[in-house]
N, C-alpha and C. Protein backbone atom coordinates (compact mmCIF):
# COMPACT_ATOMS: atom_id res chain seq x y z
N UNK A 1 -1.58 64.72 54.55
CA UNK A 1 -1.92 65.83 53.66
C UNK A 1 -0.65 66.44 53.06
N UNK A 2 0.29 66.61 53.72
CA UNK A 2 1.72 67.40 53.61
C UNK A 2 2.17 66.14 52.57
N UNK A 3 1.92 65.19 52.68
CA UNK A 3 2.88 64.03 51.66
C UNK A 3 1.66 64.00 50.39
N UNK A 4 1.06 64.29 50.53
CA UNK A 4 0.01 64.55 49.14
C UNK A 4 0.65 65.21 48.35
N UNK A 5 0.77 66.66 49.25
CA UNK A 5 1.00 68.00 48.63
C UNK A 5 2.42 67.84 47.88
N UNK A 6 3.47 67.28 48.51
CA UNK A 6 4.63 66.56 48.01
C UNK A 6 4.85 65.98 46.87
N UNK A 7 3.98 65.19 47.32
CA UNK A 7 3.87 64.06 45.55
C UNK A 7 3.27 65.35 44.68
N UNK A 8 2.21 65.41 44.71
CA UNK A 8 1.84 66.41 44.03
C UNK A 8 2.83 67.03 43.26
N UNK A 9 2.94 68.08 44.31
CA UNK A 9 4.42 68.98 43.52
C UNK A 9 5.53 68.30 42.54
N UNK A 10 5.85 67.13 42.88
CA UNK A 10 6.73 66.26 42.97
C UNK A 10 6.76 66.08 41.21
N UNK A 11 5.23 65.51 41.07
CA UNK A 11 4.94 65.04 39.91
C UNK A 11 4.40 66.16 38.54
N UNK A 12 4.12 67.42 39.49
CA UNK A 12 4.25 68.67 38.48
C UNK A 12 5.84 68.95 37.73
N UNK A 13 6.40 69.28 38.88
CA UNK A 13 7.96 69.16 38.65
C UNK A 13 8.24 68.18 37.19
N UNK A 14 8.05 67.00 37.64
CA UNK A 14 8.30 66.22 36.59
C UNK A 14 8.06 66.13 35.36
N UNK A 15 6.41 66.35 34.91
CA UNK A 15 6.13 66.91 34.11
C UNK A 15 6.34 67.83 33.63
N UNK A 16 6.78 68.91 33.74
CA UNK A 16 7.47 70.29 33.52
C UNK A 16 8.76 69.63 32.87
N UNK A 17 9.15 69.28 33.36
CA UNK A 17 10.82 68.64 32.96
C UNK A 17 10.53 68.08 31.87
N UNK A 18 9.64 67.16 31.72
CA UNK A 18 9.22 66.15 30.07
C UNK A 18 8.69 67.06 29.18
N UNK A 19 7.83 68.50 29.70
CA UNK A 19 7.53 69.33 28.26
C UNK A 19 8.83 70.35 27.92
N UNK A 20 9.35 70.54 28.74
CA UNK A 20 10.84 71.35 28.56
C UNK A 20 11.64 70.85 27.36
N UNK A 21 12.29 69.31 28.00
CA UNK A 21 12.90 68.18 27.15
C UNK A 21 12.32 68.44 25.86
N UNK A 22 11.19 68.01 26.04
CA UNK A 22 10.70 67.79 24.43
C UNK A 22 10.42 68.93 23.67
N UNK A 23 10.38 69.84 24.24
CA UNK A 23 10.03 71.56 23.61
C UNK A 23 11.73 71.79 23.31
N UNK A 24 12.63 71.15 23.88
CA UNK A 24 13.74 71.71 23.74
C UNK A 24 14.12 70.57 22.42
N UNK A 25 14.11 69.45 22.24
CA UNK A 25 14.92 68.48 21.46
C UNK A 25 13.81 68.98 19.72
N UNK A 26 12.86 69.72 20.24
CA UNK A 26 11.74 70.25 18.93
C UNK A 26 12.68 70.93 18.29
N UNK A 27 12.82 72.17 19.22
CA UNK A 27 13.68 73.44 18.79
C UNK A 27 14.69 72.79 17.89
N UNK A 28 15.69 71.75 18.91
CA UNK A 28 16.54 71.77 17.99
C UNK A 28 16.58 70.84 16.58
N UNK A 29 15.56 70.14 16.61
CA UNK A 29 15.31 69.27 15.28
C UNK A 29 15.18 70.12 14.52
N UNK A 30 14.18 71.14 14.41
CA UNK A 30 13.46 72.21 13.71
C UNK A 30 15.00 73.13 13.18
N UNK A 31 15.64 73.34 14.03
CA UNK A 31 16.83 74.27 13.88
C UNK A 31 17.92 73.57 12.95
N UNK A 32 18.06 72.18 12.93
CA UNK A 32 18.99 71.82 12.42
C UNK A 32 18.34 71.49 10.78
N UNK A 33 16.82 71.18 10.55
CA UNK A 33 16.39 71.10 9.32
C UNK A 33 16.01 72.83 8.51
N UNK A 34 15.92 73.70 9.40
CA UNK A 34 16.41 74.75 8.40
C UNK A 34 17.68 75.36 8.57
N UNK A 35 18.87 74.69 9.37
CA UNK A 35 20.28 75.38 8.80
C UNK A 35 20.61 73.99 7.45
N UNK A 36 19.97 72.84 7.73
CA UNK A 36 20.54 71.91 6.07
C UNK A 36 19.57 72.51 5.12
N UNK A 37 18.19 73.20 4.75
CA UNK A 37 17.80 73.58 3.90
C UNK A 37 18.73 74.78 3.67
N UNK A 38 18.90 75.90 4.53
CA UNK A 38 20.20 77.08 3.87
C UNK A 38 21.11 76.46 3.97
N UNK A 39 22.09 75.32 4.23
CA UNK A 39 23.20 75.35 3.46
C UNK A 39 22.94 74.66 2.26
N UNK A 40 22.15 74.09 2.32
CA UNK A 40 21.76 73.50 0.34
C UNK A 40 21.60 74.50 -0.03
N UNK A 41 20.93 75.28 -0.11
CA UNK A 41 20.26 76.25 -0.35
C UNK A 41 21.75 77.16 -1.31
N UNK A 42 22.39 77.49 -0.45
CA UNK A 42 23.57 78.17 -0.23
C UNK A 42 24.79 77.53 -1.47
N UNK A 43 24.97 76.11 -1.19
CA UNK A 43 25.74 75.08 -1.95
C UNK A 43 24.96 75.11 -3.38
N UNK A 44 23.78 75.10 -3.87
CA UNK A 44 22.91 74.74 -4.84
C UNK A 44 23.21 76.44 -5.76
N UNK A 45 23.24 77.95 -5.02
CA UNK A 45 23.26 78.47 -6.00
C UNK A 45 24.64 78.39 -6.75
N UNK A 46 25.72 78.01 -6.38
CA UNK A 46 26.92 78.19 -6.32
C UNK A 46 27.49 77.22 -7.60
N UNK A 47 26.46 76.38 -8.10
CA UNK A 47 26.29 75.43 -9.54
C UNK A 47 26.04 76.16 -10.58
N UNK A 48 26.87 76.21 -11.88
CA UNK A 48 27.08 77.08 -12.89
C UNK A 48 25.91 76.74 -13.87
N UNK A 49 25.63 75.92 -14.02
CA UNK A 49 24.75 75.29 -14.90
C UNK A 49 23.24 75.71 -14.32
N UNK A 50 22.70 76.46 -15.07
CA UNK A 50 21.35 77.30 -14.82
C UNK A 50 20.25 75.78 -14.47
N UNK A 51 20.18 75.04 -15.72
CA UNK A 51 19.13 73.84 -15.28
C UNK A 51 19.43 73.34 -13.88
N UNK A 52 20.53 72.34 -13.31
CA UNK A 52 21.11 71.97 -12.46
C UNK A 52 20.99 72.61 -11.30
N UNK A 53 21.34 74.02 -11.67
CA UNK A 53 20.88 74.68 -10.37
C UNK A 53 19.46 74.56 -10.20
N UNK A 54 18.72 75.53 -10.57
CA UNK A 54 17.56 74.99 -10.17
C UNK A 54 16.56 73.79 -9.64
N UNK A 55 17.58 73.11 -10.16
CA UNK A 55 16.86 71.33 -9.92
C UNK A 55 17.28 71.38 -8.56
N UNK A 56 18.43 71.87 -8.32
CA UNK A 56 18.82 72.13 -6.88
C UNK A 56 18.73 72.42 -5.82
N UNK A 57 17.90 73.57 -6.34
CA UNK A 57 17.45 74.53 -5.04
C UNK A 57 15.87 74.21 -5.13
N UNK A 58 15.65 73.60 -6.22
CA UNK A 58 14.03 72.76 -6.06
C UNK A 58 14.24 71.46 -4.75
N UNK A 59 15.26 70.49 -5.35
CA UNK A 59 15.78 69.91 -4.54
C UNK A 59 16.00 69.57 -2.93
N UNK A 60 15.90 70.90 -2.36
CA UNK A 60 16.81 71.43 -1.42
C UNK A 60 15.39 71.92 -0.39
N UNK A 61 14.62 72.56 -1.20
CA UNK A 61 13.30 72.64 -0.52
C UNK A 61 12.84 72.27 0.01
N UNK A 62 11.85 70.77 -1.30
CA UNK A 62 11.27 69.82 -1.04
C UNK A 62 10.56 69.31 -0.04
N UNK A 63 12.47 68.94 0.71
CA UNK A 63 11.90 67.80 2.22
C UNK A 63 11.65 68.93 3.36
N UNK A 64 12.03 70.19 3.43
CA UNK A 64 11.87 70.94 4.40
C UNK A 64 10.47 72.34 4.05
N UNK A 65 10.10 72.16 3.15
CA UNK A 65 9.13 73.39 2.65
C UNK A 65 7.79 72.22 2.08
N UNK A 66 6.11 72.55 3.10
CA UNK A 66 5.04 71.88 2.78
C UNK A 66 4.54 73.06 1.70
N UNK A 67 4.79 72.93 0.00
CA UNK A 67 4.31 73.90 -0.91
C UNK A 67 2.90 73.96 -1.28
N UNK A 68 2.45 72.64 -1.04
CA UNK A 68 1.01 72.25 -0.92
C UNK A 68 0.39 73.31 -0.23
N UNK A 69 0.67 72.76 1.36
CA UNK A 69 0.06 73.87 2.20
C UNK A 69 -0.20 75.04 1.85
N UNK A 70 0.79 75.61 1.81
CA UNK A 70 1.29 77.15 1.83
C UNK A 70 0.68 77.45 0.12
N UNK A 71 0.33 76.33 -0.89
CA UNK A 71 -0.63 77.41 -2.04
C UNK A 71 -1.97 76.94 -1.59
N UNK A 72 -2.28 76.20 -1.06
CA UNK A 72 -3.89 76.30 -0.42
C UNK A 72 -4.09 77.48 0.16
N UNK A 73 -3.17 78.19 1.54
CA UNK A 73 -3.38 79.23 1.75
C UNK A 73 -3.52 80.22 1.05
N UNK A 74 -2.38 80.26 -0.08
CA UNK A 74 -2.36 81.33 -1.33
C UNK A 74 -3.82 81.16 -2.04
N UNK A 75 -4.74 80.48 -2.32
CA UNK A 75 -5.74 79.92 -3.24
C UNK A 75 -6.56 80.82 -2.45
N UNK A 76 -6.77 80.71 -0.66
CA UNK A 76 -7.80 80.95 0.66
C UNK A 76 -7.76 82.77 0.63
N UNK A 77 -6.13 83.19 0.27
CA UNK A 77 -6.31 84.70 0.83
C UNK A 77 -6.66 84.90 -0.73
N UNK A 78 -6.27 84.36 -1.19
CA UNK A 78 -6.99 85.36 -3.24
C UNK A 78 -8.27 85.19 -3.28
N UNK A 79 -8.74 84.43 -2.62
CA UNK A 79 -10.62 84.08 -2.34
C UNK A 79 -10.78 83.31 -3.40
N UNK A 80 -9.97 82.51 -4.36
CA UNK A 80 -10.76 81.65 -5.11
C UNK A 80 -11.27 80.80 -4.94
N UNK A 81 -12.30 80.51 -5.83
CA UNK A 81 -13.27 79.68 -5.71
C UNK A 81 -13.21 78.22 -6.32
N UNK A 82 -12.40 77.29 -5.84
CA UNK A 82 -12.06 75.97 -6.71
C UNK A 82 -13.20 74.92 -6.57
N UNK A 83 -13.47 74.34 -7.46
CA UNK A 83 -13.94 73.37 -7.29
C UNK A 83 -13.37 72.05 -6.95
N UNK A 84 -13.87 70.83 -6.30
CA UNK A 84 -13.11 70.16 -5.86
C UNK A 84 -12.62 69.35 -6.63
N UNK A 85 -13.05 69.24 -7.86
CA UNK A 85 -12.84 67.86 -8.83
C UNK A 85 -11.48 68.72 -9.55
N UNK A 86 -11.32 70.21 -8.94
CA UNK A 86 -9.98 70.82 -10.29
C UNK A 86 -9.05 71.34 -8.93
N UNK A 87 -9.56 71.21 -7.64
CA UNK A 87 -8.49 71.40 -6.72
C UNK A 87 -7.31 70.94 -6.92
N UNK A 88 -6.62 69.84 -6.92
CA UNK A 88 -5.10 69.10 -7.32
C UNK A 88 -4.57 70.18 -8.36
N UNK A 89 -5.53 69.88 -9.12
CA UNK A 89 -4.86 70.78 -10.88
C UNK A 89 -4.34 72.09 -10.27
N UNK A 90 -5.13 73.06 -10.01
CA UNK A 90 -4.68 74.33 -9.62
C UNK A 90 -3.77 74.21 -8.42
N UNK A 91 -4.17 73.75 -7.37
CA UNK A 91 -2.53 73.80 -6.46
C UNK A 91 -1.34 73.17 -7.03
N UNK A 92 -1.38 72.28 -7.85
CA UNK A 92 -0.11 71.96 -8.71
C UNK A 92 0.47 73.37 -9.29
N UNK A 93 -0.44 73.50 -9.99
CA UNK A 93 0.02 75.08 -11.10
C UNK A 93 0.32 76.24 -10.05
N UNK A 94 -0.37 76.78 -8.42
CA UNK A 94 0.33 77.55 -7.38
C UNK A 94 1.59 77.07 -7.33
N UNK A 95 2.00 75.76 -6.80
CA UNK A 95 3.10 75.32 -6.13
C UNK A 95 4.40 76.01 -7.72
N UNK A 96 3.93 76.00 -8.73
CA UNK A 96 4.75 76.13 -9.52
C UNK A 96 5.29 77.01 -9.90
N UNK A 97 4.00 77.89 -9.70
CA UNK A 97 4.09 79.31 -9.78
C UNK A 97 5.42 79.91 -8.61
N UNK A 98 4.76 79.63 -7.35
CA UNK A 98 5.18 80.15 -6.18
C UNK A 98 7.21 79.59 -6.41
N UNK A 99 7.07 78.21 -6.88
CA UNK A 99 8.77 77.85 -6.85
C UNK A 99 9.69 78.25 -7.64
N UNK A 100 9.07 78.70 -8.65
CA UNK A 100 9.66 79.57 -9.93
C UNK A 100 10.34 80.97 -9.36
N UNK A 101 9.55 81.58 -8.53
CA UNK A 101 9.63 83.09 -8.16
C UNK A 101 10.26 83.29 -7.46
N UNK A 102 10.26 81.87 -6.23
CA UNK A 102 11.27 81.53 -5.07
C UNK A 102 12.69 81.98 -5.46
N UNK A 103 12.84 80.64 -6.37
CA UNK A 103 13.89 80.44 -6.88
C UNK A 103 14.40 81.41 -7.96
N UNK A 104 13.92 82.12 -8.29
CA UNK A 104 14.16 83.42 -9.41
C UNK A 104 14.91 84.37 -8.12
N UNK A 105 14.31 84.82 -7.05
CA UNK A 105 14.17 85.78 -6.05
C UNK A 105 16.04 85.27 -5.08
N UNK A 106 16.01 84.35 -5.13
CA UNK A 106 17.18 83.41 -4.71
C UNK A 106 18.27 83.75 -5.32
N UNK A 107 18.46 83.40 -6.46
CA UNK A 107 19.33 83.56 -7.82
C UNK A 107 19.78 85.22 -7.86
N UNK A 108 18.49 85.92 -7.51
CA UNK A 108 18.82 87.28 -8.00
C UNK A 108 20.12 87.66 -6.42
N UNK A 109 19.74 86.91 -5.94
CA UNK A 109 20.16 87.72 -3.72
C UNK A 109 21.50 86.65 -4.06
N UNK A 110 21.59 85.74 -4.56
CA UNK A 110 22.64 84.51 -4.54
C UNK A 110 23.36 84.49 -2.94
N UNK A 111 22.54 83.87 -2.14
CA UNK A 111 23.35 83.97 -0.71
C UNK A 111 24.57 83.08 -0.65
N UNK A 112 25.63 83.72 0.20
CA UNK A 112 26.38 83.45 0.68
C UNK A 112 26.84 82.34 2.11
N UNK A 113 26.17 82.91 2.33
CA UNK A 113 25.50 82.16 3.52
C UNK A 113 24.51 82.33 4.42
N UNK A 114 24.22 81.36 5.03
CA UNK A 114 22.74 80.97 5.98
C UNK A 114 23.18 81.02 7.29
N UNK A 115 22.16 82.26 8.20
CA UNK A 115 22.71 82.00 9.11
C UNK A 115 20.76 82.54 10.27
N UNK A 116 21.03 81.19 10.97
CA UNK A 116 20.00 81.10 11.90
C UNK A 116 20.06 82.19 13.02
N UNK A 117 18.91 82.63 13.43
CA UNK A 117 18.97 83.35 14.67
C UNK A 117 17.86 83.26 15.86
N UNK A 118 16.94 83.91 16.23
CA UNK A 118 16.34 82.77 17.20
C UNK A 118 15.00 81.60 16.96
N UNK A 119 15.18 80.79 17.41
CA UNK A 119 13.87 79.74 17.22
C UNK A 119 13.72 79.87 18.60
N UNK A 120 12.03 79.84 18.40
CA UNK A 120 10.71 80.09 18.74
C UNK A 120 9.46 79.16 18.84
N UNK A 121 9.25 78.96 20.03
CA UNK A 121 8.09 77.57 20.00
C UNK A 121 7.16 78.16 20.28
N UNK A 122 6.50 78.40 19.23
CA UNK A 122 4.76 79.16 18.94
C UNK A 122 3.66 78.32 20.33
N UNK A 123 3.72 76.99 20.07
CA UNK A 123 3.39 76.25 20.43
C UNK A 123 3.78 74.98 20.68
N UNK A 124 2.38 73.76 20.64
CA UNK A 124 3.53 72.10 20.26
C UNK A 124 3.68 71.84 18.80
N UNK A 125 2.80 72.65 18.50
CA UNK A 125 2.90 72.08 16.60
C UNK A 125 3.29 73.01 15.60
N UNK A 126 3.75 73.63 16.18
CA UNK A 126 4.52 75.43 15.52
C UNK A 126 5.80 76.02 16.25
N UNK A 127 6.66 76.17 15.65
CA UNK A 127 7.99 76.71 15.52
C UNK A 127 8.66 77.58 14.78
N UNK A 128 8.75 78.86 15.22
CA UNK A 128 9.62 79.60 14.09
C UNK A 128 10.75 79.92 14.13
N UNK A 129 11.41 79.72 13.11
CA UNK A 129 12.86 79.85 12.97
C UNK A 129 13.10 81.77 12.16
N UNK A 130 13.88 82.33 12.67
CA UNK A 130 14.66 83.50 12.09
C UNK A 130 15.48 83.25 11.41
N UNK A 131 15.99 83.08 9.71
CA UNK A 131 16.98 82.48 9.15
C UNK A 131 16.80 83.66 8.11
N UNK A 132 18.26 84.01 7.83
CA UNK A 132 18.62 85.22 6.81
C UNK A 132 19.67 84.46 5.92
N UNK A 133 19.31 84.89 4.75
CA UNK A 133 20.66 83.71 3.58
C UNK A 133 20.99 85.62 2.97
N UNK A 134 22.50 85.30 3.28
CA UNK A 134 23.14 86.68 3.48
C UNK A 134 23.77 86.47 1.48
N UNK A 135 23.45 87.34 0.59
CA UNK A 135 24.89 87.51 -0.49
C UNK A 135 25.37 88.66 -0.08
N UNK A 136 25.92 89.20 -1.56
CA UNK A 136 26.98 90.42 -0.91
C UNK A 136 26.45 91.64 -1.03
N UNK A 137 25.82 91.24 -1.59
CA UNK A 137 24.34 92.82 -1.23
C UNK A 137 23.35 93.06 -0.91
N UNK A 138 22.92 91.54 -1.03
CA UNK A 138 21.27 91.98 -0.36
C UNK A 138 21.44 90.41 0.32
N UNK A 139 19.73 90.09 0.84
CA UNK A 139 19.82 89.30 1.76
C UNK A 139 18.28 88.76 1.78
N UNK A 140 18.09 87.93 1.77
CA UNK A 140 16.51 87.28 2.44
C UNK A 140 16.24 87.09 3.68
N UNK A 141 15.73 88.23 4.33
CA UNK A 141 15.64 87.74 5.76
C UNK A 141 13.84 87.76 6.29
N UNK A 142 14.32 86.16 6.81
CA UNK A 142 12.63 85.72 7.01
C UNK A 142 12.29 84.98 8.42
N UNK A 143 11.32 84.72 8.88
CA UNK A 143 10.73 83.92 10.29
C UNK A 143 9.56 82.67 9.43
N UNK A 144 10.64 81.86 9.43
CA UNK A 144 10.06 80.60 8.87
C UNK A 144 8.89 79.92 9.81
N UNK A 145 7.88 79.49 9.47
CA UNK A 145 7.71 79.00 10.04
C UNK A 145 6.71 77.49 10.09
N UNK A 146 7.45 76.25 10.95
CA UNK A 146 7.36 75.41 10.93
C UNK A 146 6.23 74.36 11.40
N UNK A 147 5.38 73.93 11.03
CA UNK A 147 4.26 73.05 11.84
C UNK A 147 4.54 71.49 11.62
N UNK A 148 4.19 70.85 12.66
CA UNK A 148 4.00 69.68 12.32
C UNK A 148 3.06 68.58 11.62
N UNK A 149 3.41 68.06 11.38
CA UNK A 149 2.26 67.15 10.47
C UNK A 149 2.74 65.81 10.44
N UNK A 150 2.79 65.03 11.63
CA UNK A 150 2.57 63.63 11.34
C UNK A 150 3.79 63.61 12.07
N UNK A 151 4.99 63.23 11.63
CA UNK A 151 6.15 63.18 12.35
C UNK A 151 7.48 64.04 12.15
N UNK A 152 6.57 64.93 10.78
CA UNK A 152 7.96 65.80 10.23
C UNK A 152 7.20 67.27 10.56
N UNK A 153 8.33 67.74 10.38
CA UNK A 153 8.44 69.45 10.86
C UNK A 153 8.40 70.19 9.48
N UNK A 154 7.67 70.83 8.90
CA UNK A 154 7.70 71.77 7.24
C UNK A 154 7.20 73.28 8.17
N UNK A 155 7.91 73.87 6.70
CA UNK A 155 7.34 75.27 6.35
C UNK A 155 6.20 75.27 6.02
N UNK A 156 5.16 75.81 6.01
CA UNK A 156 3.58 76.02 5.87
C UNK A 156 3.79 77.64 5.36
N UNK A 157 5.01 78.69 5.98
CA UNK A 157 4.49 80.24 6.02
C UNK A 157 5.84 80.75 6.08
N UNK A 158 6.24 81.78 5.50
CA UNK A 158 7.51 82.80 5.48
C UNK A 158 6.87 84.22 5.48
N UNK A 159 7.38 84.55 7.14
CA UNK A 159 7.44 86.02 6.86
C UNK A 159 8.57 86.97 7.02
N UNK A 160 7.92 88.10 5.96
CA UNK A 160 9.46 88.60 5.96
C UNK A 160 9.04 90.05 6.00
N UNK A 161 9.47 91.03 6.15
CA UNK A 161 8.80 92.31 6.17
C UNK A 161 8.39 93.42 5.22
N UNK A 162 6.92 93.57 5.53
CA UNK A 162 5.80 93.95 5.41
C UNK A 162 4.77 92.78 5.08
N UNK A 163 4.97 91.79 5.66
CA UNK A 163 4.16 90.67 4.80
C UNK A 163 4.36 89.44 4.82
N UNK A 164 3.71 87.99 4.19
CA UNK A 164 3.78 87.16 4.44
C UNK A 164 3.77 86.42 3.28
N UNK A 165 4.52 85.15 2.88
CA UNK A 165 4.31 84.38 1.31
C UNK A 165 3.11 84.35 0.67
N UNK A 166 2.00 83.60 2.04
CA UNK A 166 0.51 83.53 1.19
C UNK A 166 0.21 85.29 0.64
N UNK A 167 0.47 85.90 1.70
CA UNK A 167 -0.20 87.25 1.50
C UNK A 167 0.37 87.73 0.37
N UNK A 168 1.66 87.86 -0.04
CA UNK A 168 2.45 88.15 -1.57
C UNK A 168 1.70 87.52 -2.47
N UNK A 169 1.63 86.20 -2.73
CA UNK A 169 1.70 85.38 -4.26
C UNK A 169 -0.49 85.78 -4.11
N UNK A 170 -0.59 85.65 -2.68
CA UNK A 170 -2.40 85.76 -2.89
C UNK A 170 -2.93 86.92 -3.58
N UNK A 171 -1.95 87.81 -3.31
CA UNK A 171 -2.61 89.30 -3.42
C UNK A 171 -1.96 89.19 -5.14
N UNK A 172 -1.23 88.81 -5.79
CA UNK A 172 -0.83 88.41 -7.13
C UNK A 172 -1.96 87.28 -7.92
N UNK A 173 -2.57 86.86 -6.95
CA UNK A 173 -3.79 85.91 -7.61
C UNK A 173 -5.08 86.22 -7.45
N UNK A 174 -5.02 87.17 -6.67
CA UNK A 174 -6.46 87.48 -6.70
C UNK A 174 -7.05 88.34 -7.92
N UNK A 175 -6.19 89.23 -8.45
CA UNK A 175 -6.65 90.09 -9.84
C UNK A 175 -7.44 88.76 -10.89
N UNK A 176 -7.27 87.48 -10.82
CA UNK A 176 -7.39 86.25 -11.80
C UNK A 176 -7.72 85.10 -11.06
N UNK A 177 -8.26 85.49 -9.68
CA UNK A 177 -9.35 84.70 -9.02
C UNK A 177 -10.72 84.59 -9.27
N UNK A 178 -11.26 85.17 -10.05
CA UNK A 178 -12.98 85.46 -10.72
C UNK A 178 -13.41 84.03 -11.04
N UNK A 179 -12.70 83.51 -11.90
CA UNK A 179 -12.74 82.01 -12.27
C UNK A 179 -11.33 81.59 -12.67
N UNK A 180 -12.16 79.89 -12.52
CA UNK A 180 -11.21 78.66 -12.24
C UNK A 180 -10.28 78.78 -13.37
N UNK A 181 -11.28 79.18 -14.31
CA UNK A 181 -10.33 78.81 -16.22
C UNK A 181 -9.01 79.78 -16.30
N UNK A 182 -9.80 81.68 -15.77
CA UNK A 182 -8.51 82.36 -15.91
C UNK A 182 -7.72 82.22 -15.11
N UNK A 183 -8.18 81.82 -14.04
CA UNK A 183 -6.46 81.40 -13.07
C UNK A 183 -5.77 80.53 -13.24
N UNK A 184 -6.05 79.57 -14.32
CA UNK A 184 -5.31 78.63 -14.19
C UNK A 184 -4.66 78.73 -15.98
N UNK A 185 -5.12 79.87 -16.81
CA UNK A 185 -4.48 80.43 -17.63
C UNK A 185 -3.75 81.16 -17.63
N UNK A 186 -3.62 82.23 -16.68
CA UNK A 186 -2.25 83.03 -15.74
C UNK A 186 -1.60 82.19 -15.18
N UNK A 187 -1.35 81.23 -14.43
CA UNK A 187 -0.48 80.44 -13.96
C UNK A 187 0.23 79.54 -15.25
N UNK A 188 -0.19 79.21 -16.08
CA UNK A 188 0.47 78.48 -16.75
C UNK A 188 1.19 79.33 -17.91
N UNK A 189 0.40 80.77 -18.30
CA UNK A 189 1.31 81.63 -19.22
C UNK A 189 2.43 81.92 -17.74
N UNK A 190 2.99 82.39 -16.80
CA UNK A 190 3.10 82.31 -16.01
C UNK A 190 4.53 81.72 -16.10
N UNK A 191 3.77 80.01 -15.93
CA UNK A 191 4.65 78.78 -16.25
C UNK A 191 6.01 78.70 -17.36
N UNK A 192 4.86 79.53 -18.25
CA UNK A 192 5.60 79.35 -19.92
C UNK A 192 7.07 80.20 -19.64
N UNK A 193 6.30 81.71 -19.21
CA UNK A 193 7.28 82.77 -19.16
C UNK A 193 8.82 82.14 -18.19
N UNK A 194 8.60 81.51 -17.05
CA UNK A 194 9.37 80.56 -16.31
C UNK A 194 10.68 80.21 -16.77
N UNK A 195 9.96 79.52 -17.73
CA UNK A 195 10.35 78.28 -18.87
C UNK A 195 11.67 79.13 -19.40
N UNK A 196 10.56 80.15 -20.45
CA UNK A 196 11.61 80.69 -21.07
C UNK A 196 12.84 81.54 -20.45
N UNK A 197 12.44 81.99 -19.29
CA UNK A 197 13.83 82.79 -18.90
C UNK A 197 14.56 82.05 -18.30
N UNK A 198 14.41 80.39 -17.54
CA UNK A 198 15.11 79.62 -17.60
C UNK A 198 15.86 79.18 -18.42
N UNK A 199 15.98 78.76 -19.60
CA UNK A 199 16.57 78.50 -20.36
C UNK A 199 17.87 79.84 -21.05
N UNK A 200 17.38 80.61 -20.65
CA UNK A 200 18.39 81.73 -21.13
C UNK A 200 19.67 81.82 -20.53
């Protein structure tokens, strides 16, 4: 009975040790793909050329930010009502919306640098990172946070205080959530406006 109880223990122990390991080698995967999104991030505003930049810090996102996700959510808290055959269309036109504003919001803070502070294992398929991209006056400071999906680690959600990404851009879409046509005529005047102050 006593050598049961042994093994037993034995093999709890062990197991404990393999979710540790792997809760720990998470953390730090997770940690090291949002300190290379802020230092791109960081490196990308620092390009003189307004187009370029942006392509940059679009760039820089990409592989570490799921934008998909995160405007489905935006679509879920504005309560619109999509149909499925125009679903693609309109989360294209969110994601565009939402990267424009990002990156506008970026430009205006121009960080200096990125600097991580604690990560956080929600769970096995959630991780949040504390990452602040510091300029010389103001600052973005947010609790990223990371889920898995398949074998990679993305952003799905940024919160930052009083609030959350979906909850910002949703509560901006819901005034032009009624129907499919006007929301997707605000997003693209939206688009236009984008356009043009890009180029300036």
């Amino acid at each position: 009975m006593r050598k049961m109880l042994t093994m037993a223990a034995l093999v709890v122990a062990v197991s404990a040790g393999h979710v540790h390991a792997g809760e720990a080698d998470a953390k730090a995967e997770v940690r090291k793909i949002a300190q290379t999104l802020g230092d791109q991030t960081v490196a990308a505003i620092k390009v003189e050329d307004k187009a370029d930049r942006w392509r940059l810090l679009q760039e820089a996102a990409a592989p570490a930010i799921d934008f998909r996700a995160i405007a489905q959510g935006v679509l879920n808290y504005a309560g619109a009502k999509v149909p499925s055959n125009r679903e693609a269309e309109v989360v294209d036109q969110v994601v565009v919306f939402m990267t424009h504003a990002i990156v506008s919001q970026i430009e205006r803070v121009r960080p200096e640098t990125a600097t991580i502070d604690d990560v956080t294992v929600k769970n096995e398929n959630e991780i949040r990172v504390a990452m602040s991209l510091d300029g010389v006056q103001d600052s973005i400071d947010g609790q990223w946070h990371f889920k898995k999906s398949g074998d990679a680690w993305k952003v799905t959600e940024i919160a930052v205080t009083g609030g959350t990404l979906t909850g910002h851009f949703g509560e901006k879409l819901a005034r032009h959530a009624r129907g499919v046509d006007q929301l997707v005529d605000y997003l693209r005047d939206q688009q236009r406006r984008s356009q043009t102050a890009q180029v300036r």
